[in-house]
N, C-alpha and C. Protein backbone atom coordinates (compact mmCIF):
# COMPACT_ATOMS: atom_id res chain seq x y z
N UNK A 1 -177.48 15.74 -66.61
CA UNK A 1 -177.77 17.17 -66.69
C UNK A 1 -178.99 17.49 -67.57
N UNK A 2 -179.08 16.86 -69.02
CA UNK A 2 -180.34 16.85 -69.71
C UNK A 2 -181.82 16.45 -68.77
N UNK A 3 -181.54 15.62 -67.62
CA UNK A 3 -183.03 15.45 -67.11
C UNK A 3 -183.38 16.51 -66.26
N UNK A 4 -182.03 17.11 -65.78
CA UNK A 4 -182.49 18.07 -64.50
C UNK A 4 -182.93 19.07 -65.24
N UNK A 5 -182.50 19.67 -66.52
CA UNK A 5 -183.26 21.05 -67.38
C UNK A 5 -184.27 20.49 -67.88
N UNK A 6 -184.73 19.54 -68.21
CA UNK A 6 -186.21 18.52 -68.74
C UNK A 6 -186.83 19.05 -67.68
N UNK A 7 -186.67 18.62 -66.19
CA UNK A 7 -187.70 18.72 -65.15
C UNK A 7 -187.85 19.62 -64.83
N UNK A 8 -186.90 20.94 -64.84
CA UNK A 8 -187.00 22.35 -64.82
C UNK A 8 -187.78 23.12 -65.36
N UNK A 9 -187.83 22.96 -66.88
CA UNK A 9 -188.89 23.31 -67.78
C UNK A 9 -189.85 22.70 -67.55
N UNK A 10 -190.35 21.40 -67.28
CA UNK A 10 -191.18 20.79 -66.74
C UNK A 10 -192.09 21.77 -65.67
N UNK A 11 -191.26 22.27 -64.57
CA UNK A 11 -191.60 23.08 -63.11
C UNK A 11 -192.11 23.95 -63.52
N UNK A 12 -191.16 24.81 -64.41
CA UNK A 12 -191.26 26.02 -64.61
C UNK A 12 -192.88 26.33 -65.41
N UNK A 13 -192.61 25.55 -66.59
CA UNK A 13 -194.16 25.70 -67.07
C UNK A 13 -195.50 25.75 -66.55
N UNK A 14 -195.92 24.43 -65.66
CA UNK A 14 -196.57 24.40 -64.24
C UNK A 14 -196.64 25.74 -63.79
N UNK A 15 -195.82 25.94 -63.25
CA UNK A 15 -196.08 27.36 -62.23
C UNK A 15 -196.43 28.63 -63.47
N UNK A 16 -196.37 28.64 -64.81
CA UNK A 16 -196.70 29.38 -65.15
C UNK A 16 -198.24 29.58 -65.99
N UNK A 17 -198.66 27.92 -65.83
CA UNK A 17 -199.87 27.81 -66.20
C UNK A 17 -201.00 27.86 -65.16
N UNK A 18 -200.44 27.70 -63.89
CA UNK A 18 -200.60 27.80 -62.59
C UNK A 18 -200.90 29.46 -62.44
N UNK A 19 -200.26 29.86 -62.34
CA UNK A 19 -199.68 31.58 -62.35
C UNK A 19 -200.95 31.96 -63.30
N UNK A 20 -201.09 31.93 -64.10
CA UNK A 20 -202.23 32.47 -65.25
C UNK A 20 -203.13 31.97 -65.11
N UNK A 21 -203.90 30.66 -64.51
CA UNK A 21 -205.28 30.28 -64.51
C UNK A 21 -205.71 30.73 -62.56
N UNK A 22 -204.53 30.86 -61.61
CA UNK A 22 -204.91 31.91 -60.75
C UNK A 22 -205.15 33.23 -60.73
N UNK A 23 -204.27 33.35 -61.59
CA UNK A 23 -204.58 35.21 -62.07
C UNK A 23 -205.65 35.64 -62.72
N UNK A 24 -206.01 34.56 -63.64
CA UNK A 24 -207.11 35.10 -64.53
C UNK A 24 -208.38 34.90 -63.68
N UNK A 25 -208.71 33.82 -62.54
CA UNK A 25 -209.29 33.77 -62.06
C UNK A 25 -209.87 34.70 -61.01
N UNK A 26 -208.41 34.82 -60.35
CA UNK A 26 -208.92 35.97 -59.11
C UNK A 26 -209.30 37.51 -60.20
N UNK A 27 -209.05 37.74 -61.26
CA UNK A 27 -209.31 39.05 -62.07
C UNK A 27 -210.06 39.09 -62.34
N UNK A 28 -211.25 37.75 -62.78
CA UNK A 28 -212.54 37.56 -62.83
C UNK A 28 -213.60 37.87 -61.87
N UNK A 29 -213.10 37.29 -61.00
CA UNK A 29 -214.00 37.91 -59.70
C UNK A 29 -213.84 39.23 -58.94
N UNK A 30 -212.68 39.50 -59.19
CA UNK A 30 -212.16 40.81 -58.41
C UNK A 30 -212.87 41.90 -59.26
N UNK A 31 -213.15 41.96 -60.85
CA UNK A 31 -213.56 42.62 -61.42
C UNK A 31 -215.20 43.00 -60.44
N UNK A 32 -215.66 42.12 -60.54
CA UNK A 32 -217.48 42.69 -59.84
C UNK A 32 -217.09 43.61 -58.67
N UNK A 33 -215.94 43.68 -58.08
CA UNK A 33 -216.45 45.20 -56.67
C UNK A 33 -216.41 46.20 -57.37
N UNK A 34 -216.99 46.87 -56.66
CA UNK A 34 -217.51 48.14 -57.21
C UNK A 34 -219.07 48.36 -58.26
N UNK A 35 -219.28 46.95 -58.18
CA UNK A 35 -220.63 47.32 -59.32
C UNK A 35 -221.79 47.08 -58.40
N UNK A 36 -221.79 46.34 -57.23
CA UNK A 36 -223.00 46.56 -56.63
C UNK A 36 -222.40 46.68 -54.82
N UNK A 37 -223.16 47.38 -54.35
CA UNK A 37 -222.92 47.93 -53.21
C UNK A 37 -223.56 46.71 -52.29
N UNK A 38 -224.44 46.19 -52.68
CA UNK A 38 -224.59 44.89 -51.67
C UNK A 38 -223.63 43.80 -51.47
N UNK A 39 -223.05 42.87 -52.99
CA UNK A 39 -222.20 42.21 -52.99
C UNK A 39 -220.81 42.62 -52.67
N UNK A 40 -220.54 43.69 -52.17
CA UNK A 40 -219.35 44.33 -52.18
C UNK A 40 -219.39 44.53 -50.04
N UNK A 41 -220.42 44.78 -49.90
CA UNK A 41 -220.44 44.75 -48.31
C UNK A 41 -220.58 42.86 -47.85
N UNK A 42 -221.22 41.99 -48.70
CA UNK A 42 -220.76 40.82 -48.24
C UNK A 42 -219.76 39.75 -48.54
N UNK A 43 -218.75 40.30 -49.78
CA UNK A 43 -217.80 40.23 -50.05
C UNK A 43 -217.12 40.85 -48.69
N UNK A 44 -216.79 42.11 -48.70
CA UNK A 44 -216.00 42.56 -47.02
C UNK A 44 -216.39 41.69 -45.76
N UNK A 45 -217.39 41.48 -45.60
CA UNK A 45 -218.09 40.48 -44.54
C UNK A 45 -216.95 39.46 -44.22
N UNK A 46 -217.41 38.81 -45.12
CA UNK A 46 -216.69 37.47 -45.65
C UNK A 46 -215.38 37.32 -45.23
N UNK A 47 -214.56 38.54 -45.80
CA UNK A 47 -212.97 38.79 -46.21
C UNK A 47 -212.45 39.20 -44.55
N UNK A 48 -213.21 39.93 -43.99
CA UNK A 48 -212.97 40.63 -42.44
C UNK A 48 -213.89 40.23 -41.26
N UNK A 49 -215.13 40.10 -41.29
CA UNK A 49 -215.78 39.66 -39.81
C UNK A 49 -216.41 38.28 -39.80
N UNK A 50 -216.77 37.59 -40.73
CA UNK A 50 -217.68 36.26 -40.53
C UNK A 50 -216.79 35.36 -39.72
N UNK A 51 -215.12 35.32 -39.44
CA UNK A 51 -214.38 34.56 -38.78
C UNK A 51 -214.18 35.11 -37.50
N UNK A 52 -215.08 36.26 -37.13
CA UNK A 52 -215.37 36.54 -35.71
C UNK A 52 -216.46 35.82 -35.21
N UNK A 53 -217.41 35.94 -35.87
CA UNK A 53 -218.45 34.75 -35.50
C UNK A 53 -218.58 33.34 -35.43
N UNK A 54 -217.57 32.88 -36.55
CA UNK A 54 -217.25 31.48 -36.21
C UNK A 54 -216.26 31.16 -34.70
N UNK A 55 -215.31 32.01 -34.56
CA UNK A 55 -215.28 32.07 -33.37
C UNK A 55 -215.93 32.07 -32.40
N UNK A 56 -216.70 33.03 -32.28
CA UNK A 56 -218.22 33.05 -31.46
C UNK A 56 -218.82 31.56 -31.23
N UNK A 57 -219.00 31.31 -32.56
CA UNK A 57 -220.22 29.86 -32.81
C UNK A 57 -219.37 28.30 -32.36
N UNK A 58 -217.89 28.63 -32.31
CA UNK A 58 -217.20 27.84 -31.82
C UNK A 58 -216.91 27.64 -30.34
N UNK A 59 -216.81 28.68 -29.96
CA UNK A 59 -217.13 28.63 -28.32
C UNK A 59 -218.49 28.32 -27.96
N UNK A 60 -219.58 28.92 -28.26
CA UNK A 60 -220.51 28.56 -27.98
C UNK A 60 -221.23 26.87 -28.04
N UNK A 61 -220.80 26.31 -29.31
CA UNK A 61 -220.58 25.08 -29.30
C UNK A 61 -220.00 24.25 -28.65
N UNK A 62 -219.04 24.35 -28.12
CA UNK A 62 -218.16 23.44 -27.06
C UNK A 62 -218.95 23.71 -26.08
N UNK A 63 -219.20 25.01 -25.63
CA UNK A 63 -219.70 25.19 -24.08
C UNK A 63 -221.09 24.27 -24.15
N UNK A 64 -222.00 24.21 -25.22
CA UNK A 64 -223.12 23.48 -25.33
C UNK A 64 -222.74 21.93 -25.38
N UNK A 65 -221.83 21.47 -26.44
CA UNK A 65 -221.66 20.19 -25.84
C UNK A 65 -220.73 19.47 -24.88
N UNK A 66 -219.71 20.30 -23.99
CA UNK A 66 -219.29 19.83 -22.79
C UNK A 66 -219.96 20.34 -21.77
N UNK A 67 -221.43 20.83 -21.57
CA UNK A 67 -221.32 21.49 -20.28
C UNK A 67 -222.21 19.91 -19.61
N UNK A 68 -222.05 19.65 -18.36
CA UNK A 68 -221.07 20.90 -17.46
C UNK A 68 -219.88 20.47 -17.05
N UNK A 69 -219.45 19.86 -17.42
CA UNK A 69 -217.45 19.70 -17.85
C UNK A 69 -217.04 20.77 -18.05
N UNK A 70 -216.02 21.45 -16.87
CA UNK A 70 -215.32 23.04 -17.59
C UNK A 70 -214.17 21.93 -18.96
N UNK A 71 -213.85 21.22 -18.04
CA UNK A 71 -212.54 20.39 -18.83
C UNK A 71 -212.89 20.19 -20.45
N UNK A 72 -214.45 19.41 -20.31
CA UNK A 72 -214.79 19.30 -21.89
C UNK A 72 -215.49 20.17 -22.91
N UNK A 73 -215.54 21.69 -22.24
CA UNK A 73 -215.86 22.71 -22.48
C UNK A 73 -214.35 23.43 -23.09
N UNK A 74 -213.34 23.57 -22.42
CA UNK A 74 -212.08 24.17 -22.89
C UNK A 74 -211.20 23.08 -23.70
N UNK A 75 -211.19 21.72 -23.25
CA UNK A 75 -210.30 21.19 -24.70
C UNK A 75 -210.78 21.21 -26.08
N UNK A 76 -212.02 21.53 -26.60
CA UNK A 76 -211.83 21.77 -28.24
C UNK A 76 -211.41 23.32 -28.07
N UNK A 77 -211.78 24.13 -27.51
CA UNK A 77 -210.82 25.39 -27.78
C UNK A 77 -209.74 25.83 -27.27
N UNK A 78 -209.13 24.86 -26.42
CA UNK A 78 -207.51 24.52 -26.40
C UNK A 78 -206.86 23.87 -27.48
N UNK A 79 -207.52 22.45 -27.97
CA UNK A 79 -206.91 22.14 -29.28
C UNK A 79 -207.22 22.96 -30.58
N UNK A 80 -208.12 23.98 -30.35
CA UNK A 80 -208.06 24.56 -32.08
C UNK A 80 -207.18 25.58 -31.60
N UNK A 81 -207.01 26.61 -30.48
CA UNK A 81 -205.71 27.56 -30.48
C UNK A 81 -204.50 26.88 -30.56
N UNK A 82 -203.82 25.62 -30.27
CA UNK A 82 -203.19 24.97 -30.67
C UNK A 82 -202.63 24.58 -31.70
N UNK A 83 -203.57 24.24 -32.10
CA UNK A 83 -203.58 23.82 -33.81
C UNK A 83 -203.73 24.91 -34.53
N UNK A 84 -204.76 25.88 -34.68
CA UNK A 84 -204.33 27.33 -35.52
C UNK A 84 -202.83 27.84 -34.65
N UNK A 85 -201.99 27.56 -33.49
CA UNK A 85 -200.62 28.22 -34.00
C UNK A 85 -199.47 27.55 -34.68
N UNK A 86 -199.75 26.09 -34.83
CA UNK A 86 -199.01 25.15 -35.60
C UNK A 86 -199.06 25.48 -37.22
N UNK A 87 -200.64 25.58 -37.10
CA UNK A 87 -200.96 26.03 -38.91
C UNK A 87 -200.24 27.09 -39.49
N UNK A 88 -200.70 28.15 -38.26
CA UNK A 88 -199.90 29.84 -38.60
C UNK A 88 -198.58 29.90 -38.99
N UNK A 89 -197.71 29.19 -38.16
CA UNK A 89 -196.35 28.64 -38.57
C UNK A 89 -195.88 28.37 -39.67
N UNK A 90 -196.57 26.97 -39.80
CA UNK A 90 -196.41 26.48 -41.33
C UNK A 90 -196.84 27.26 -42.18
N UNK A 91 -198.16 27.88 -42.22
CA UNK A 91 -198.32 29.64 -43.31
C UNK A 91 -197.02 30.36 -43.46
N UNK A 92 -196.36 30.27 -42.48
CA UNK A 92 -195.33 31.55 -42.78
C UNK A 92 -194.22 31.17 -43.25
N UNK A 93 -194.13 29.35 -42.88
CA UNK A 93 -192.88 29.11 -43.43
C UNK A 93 -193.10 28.67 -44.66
N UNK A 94 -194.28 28.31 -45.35
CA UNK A 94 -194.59 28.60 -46.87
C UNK A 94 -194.34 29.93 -47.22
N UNK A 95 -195.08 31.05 -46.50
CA UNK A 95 -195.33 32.24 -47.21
C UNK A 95 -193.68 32.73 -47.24
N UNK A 96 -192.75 31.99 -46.73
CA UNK A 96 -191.37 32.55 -46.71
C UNK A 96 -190.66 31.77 -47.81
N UNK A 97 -191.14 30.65 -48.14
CA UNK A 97 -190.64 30.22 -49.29
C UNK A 97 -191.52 30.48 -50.65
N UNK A 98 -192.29 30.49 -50.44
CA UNK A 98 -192.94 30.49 -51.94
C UNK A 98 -193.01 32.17 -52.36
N UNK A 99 -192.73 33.59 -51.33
CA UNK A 99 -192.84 34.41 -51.27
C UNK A 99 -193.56 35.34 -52.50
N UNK A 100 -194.78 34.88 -52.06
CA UNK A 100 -195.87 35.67 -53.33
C UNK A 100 -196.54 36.49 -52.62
N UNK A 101 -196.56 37.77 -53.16
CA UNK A 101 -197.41 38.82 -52.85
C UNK A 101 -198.49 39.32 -53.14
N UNK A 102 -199.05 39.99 -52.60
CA UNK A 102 -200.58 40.20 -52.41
C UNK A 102 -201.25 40.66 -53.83
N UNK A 103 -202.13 40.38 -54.42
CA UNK A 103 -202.37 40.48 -55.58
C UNK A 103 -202.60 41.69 -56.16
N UNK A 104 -203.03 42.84 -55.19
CA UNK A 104 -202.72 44.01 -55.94
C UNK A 104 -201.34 44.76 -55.85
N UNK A 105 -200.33 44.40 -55.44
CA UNK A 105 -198.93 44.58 -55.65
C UNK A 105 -198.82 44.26 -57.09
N UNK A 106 -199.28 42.86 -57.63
CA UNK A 106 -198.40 42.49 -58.88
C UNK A 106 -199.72 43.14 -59.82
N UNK A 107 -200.82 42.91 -59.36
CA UNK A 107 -201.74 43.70 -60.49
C UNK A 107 -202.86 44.77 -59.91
N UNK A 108 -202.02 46.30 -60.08
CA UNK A 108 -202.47 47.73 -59.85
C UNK A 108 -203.99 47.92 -60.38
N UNK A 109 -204.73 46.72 -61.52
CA UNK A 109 -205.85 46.87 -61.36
C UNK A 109 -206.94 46.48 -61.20
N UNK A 110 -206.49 45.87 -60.27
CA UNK A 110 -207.15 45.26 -59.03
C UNK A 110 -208.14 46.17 -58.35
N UNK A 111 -208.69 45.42 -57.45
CA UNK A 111 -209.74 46.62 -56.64
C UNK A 111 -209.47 46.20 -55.21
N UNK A 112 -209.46 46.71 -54.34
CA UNK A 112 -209.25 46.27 -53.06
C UNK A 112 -210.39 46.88 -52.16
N UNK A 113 -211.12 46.24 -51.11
CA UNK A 113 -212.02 46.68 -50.50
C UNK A 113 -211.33 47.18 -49.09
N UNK A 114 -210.21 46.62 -48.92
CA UNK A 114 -209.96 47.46 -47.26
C UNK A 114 -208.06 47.48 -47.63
N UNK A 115 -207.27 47.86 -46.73
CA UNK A 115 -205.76 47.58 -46.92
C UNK A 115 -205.50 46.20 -45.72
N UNK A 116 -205.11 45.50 -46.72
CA UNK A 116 -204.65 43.95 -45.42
C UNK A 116 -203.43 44.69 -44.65
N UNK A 117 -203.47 44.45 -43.38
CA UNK A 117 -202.38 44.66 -42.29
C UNK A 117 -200.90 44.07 -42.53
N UNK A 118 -200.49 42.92 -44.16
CA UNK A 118 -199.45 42.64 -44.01
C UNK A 118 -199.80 42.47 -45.68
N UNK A 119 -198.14 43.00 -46.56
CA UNK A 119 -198.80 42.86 -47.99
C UNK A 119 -197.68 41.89 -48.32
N UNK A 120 -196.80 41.28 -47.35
CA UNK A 120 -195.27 40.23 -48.08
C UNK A 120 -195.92 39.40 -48.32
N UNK A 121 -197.16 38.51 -47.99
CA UNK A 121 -197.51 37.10 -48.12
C UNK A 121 -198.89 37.09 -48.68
N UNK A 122 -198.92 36.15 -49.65
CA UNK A 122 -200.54 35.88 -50.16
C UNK A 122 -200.49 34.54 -49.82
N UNK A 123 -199.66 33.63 -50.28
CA UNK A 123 -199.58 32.48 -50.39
C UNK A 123 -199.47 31.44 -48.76
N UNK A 124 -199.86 30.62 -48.47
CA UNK A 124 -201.52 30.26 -48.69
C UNK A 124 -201.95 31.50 -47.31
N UNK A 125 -203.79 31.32 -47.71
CA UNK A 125 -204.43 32.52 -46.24
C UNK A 125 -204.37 32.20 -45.37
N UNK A 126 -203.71 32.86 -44.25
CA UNK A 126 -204.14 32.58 -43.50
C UNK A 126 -205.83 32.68 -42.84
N UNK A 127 -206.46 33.59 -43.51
CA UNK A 127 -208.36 33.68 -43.04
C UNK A 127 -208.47 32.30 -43.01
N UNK A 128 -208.52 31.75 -44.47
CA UNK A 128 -209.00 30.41 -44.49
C UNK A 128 -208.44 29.67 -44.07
N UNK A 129 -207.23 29.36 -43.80
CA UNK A 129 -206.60 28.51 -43.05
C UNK A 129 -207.05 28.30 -41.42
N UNK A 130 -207.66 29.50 -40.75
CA UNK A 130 -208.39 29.51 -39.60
C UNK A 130 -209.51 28.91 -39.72
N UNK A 131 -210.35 29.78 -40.70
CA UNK A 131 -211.76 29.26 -40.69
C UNK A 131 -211.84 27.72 -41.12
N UNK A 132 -211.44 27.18 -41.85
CA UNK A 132 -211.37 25.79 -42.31
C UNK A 132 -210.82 25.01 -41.28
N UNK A 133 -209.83 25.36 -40.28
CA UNK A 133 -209.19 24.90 -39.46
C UNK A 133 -210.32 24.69 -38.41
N UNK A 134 -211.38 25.48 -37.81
CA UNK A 134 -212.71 25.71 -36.87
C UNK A 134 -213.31 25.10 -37.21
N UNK A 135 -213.98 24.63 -38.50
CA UNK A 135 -214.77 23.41 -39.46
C UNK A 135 -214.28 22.42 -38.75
N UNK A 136 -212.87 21.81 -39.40
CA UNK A 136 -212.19 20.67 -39.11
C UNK A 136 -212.35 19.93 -37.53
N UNK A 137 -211.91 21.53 -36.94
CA UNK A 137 -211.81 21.09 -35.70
C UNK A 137 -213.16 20.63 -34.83
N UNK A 138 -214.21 21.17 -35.18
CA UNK A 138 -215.80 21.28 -34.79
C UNK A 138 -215.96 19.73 -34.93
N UNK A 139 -215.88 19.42 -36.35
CA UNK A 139 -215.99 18.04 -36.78
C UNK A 139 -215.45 16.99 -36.16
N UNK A 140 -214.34 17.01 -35.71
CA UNK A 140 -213.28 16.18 -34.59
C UNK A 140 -213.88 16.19 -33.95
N UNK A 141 -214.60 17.14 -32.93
CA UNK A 141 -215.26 17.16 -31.51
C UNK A 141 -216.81 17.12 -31.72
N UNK A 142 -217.23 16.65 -32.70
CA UNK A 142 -218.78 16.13 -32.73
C UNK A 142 -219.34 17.24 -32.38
N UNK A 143 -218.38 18.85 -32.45
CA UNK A 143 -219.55 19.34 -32.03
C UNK A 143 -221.54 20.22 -32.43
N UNK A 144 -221.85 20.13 -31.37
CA UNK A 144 -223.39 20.31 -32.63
C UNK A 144 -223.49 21.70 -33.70
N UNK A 145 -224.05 20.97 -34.86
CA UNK A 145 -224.29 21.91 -36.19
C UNK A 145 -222.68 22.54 -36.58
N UNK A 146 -222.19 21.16 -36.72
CA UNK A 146 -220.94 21.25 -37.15
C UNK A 146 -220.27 21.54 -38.51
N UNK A 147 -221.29 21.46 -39.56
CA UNK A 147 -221.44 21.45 -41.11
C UNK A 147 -222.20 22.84 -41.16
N UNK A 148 -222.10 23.71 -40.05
CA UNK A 148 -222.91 24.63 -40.50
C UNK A 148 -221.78 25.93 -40.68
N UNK A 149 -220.57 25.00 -40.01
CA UNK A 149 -219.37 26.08 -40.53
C UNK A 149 -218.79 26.28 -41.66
N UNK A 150 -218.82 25.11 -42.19
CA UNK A 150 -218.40 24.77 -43.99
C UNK A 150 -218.78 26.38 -44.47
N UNK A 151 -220.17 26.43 -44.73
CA UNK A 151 -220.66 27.34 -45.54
C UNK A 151 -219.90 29.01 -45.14
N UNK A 152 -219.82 29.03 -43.84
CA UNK A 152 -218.88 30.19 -43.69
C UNK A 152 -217.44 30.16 -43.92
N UNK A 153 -217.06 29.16 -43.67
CA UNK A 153 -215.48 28.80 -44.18
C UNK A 153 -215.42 29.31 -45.93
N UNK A 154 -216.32 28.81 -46.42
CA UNK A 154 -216.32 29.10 -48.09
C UNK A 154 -216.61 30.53 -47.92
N UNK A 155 -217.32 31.11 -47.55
CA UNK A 155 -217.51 32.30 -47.56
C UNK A 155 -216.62 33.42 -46.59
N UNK A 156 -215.76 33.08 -46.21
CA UNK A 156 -214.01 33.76 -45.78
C UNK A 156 -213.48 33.68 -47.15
N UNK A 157 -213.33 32.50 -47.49
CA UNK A 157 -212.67 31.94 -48.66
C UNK A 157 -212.89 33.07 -49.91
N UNK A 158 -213.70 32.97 -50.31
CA UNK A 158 -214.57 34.33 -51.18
C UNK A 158 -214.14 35.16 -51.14
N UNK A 159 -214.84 35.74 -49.58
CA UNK A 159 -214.78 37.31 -49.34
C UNK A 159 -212.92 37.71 -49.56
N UNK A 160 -212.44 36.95 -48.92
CA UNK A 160 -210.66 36.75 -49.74
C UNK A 160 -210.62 37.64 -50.92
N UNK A 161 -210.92 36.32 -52.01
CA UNK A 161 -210.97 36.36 -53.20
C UNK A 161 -211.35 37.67 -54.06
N UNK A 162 -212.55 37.70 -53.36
CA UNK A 162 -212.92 39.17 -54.48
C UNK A 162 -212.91 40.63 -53.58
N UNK A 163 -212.35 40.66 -52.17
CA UNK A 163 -212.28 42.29 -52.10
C UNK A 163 -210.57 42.62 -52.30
N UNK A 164 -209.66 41.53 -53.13
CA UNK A 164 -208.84 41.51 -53.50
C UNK A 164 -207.73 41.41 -52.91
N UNK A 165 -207.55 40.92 -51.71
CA UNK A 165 -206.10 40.77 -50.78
C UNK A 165 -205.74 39.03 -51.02
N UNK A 166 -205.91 38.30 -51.63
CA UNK A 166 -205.79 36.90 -52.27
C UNK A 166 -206.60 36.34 -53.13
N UNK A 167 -205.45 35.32 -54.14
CA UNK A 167 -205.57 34.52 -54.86
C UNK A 167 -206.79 33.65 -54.84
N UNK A 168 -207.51 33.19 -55.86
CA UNK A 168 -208.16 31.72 -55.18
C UNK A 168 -207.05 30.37 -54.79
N UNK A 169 -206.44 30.57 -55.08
CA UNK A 169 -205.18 29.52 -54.70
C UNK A 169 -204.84 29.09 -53.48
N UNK A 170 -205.09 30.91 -53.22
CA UNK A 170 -204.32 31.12 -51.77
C UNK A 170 -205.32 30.54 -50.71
N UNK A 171 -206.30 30.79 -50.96
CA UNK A 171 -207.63 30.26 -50.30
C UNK A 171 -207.32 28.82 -50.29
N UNK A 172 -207.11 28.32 -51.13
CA UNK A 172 -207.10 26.52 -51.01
C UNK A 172 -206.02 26.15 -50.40
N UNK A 173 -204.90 26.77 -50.59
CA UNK A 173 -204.03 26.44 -50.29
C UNK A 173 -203.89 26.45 -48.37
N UNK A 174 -204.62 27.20 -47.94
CA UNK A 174 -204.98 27.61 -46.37
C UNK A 174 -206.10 26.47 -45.92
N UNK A 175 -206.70 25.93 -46.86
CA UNK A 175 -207.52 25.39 -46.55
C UNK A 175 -207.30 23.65 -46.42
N UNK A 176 -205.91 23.81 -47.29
CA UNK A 176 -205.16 22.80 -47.26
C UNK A 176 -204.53 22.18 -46.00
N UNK A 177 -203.84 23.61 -45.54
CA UNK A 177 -202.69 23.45 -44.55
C UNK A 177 -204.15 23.05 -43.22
N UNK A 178 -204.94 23.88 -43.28
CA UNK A 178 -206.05 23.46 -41.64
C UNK A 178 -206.22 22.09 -42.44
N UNK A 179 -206.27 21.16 -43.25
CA UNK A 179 -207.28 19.77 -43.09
C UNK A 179 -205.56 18.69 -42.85
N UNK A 180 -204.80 19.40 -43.00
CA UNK A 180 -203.73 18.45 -42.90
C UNK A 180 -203.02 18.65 -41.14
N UNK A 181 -203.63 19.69 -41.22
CA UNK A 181 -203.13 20.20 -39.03
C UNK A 181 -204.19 19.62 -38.55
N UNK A 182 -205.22 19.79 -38.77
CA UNK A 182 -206.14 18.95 -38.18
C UNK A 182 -206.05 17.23 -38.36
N UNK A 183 -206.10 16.94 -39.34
CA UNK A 183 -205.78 15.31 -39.01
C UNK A 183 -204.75 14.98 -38.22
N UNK A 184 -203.61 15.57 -38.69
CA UNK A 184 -202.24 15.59 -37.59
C UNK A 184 -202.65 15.53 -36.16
N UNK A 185 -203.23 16.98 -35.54
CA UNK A 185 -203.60 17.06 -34.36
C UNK A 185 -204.76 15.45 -34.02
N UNK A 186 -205.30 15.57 -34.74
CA UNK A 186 -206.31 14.33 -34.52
C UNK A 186 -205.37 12.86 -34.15
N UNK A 187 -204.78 12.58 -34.92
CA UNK A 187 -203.83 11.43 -34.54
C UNK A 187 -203.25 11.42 -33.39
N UNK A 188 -202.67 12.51 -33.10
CA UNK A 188 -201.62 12.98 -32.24
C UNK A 188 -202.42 12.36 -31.04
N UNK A 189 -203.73 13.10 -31.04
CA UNK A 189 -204.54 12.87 -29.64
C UNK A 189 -204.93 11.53 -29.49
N UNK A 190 -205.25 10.77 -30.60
CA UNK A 190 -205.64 9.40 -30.60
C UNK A 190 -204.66 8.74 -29.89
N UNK A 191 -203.38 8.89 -29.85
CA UNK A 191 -202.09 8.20 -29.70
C UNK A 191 -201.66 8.37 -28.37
N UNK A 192 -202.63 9.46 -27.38
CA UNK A 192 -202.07 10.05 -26.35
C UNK A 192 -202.89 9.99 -25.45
């Protein structure tokens, strides 16, 4: 019984040093909206449309390197809708256990640049969990200027971060779940 309250306090501390070097972090950055009207529209960018374009840049990519294969044109964007609904899953069945909420719920002074469509779950993003997941997947399929998604993936990641609807945590933590669905999916196909 003494080891199981050892490892408890053990946990518990973790998550609370955890808890405070995410908090203090995302409060750091969340602090700059509102002070400049430029970084604050590409902060929103970031947080809401740049993962429309990677979309975009992801289709367009396959169609450039399978054409003229319809077949090798639609399997990388059969396997990434695939794989982003496996990921989405696992998001929710974290975000159902770890059940952390959106960061201006627990701290009112916060700044928020838009209202997120769902406030039960922070934990991990799903944004980044997509966008990182489109990286991953690009990379699997050789397809061209494939490293040129990274830089927008980080910058979902961000725009997250500071128009205040997630953690930096939460960001990694999404970014986690796409590099571990993606290798998965990757094997899977190797094997098949």
């Amino acid at each position: 019984m003494p080891a199981e309250r050892f490892i408890a306090k053990i946990v518990s501390n973790l998550y609370i040093i955890y808890m405070g070097f995410n908090t203090n972090w995302f409060l750091g950055i969340n602090r700059l909206v509102g002070k400049n009207k430029w970084l604050d529209a590409f902060g929103r960018a970031g947080a809401e449309w740049v993962i429309v374009a990677m979309i975009a840049w992801f289709a367009v990519a396959a169609a450039v390197a399978g054409y003229p294969s319809e077949r090798a044109i639609l399997k990388p964007i059969i396997i990434l809708g695939s794989s982003w609904s496996l990921a989405w899953i696992i998001n929710l069945l974290i975000g159902m256990i770890v059940k952390e909420p959106r960061p201006h719920l627990k701290h009112p002074e916060s700044q928020l640049l838009f209202r997120p469509l769902m406030s039960w779950k922070s934990f991990p993003s799903d944004h980044s969990m997509a966008a990182f997941l489109m990286f991953f997947t690009a990379l699997n399929y050789n397809l061209p200027l494939s490293w040129s998604l990274l830089p927008l993936a980080l910058w979902v990641a961000w725009g997250r971060v500071y128009s205040g609807v997630h953690y930096p945590l939460d960001t990694a933590g999404g970014a986690i779940v796409a590099a571990l669905v993606a290798l998965l999916v990757h094997y899977l196909l190797a094997f098949l």
